[in-house]
C-alpha atoms as a PDB file:
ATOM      1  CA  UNK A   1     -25.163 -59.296 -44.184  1.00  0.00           C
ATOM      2  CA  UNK A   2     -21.914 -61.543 -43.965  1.00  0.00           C
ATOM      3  CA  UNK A   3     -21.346 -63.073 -40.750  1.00  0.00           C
ATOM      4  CA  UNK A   4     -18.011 -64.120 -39.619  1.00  0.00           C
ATOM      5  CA  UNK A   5     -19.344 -67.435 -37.584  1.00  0.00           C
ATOM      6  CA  UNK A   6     -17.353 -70.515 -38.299  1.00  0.00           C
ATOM      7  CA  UNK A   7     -14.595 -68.159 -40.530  1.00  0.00           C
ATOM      8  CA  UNK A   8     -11.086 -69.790 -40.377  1.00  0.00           C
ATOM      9  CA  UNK A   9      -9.370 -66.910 -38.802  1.00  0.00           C
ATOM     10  CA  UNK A  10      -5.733 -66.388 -39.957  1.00  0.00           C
ATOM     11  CA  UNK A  11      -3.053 -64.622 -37.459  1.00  0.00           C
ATOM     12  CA  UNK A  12      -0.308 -62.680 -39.491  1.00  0.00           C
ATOM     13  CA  UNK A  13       2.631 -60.860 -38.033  1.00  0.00           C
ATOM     14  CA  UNK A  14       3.120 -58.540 -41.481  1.00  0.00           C
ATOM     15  CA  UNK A  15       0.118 -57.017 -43.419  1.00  0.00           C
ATOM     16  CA  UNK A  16       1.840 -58.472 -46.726  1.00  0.00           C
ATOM     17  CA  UNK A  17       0.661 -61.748 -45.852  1.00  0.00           C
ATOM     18  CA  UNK A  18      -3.226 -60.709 -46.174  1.00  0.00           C
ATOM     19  CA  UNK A  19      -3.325 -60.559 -50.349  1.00  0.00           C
ATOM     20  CA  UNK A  20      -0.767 -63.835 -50.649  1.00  0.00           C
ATOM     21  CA  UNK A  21      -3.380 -65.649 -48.485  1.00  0.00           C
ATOM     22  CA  UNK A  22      -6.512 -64.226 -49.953  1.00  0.00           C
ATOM     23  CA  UNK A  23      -4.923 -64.706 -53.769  1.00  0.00           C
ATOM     24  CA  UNK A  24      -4.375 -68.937 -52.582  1.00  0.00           C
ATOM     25  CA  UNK A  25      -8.423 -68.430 -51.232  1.00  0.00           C
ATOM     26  CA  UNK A  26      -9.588 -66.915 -54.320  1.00  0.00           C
ATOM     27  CA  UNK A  27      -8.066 -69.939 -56.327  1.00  0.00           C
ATOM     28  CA  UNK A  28      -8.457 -72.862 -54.384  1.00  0.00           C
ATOM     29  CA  UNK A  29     -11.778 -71.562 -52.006  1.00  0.00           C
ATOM     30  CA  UNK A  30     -13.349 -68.950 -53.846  1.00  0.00           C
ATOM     31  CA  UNK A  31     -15.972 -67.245 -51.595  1.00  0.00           C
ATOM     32  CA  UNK A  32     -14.691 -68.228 -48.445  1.00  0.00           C
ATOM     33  CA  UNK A  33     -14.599 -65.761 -45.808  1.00  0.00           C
ATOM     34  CA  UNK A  34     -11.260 -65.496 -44.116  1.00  0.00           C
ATOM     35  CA  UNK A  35     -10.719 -62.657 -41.026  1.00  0.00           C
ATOM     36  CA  UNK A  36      -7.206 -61.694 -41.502  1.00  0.00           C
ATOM     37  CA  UNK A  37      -5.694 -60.423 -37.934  1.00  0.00           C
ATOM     38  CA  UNK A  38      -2.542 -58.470 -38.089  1.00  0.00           C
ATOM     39  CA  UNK A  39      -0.092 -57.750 -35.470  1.00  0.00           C
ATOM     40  CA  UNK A  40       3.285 -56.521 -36.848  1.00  0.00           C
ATOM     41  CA  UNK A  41       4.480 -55.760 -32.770  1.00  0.00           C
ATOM     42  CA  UNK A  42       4.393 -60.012 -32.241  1.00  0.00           C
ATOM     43  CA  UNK A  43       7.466 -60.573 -34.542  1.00  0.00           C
ATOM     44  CA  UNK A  44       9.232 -57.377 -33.298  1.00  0.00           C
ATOM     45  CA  UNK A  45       9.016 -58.439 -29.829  1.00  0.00           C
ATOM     46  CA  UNK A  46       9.580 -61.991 -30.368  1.00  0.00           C
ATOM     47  CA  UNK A  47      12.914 -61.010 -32.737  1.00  0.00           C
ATOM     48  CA  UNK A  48      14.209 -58.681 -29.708  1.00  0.00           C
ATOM     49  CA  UNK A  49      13.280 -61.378 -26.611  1.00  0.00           C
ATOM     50  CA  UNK A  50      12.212 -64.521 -28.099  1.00  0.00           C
ATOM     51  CA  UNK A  51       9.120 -66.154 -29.259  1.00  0.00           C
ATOM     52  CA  UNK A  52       8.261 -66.628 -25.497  1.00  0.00           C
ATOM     53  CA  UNK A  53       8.100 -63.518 -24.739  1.00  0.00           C
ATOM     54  CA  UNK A  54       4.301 -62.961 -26.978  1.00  0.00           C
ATOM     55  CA  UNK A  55       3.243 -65.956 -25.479  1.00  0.00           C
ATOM     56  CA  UNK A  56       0.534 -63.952 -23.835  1.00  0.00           C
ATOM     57  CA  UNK A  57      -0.590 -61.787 -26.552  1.00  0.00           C
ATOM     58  CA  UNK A  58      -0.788 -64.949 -28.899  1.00  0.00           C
ATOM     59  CA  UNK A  59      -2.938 -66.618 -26.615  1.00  0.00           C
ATOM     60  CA  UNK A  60      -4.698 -63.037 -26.522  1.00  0.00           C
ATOM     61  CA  UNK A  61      -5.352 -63.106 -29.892  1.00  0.00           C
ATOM     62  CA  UNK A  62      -6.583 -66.868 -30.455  1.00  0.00           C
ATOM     63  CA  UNK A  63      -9.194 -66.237 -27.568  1.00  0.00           C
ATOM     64  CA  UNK A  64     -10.014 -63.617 -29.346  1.00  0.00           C
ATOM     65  CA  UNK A  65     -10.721 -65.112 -32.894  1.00  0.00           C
ATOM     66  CA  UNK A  66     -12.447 -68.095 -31.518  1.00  0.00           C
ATOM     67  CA  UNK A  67     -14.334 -65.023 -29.187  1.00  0.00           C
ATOM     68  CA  UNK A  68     -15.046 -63.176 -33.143  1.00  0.00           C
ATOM     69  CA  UNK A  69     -16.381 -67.028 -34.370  1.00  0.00           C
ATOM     70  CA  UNK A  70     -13.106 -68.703 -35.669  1.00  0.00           C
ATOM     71  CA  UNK A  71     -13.455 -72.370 -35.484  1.00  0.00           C
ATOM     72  CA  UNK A  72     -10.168 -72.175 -36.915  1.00  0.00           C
ATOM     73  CA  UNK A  73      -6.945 -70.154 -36.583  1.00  0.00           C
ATOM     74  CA  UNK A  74      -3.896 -70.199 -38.850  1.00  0.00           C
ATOM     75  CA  UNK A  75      -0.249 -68.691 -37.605  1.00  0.00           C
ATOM     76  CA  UNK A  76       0.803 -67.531 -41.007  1.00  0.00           C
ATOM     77  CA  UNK A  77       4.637 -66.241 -39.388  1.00  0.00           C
ATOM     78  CA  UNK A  78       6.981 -69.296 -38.782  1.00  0.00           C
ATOM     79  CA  UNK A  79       8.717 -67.134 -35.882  1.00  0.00           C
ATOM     80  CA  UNK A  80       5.715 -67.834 -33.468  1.00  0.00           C
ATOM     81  CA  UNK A  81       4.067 -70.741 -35.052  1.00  0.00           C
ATOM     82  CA  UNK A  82       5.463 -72.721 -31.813  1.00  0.00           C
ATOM     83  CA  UNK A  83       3.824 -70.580 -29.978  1.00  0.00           C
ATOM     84  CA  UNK A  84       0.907 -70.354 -31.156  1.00  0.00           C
ATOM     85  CA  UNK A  85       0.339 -73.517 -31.709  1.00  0.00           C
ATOM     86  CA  UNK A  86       1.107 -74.809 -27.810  1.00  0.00           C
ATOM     87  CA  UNK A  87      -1.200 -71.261 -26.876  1.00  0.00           C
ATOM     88  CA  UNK A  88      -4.089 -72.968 -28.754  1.00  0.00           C
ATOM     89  CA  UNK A  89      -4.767 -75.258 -26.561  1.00  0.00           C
ATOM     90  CA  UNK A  90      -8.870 -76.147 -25.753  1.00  0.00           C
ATOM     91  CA  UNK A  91      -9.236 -72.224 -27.014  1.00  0.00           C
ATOM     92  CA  UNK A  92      -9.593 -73.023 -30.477  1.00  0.00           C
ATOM     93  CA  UNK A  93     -11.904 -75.738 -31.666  1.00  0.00           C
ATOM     94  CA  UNK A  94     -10.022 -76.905 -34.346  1.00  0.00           C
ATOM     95  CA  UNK A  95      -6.564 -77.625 -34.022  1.00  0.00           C
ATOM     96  CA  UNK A  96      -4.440 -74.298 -34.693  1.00  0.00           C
ATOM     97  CA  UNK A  97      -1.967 -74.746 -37.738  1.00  0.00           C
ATOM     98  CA  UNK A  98       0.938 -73.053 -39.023  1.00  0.00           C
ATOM     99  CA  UNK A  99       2.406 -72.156 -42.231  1.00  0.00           C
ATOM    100  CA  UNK A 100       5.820 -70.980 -42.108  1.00  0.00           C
ATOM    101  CA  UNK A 101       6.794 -71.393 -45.753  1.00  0.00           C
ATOM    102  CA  UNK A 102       3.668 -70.215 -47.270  1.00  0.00           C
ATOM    103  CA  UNK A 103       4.377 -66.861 -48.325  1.00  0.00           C
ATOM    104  CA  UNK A 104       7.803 -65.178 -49.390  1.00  0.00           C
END
C-alpha cells in the first residue's frame, strides 16, 4: 500500500504541468511520491477577474492537501503563486512555494 502522508503536494492550474514535474522527480527524486492537484477553472477565473478573485478556492485547496497529508504544497502556475502563497498561511506546515518559470 502507498500512503500519501508527508507527500509534497503540488497545485497545478493545467494538467500539462503533471508529466514536466514528475519527469524533474524521476531525475532528481526518483521514487518520491508527489499528489498532483489540478484545477484548470483557477487560472480561468483569475485571467477573467484577477488572481483575487480564487483566493478562496486556493486556500480551499491547500487545506485540503495538508487535510490529504501534504507537509508541503507547490503552486506550479505563476498567475496565482501570490496567492497562494499569502493563502498558505499556518495551513501548510512547510512554507508553500512557487514556481512560475518551471515549466513551458
Amino acid at each position: 500500500m502507498v500512503t500519501t502522508t508527508g507527500t509534497p503536494a503540488l497545485l497545478h492550474t493545467s494538467p500539462v504541468h503533471v508529466p514536466v514535474f514528475d519527469g524533474l522527480r524521476d531525475r532528481h527524486h526518483p521514487g518520491l511520491v508527489l499528489r498532483h492537484l489540478v484545477d484548470e477553472e483557477l487560472l480561468g477565473r483569475a485571467r477573467e477577474a484577477g488572481p483575487e478573485a480564487v483566493a478562496g478556492a486556493v486556500a480551499a485547496a491547500l487545506a485540503a492537501a495538508v487535510a490529504d497529508g501534504a507537509e508541503a504544497v507547490l503552486c506550479t502556475c505563476s498567475t496565482i503563486g501570490g496567492i497562494a502563497e499569502r493563502q498558505a498561511g499556518d495551513l501548510v506546515p512547510c512554507p508553500c512555494g512557487t514556481a512560475p518559470d518551471a515549466a513551458p
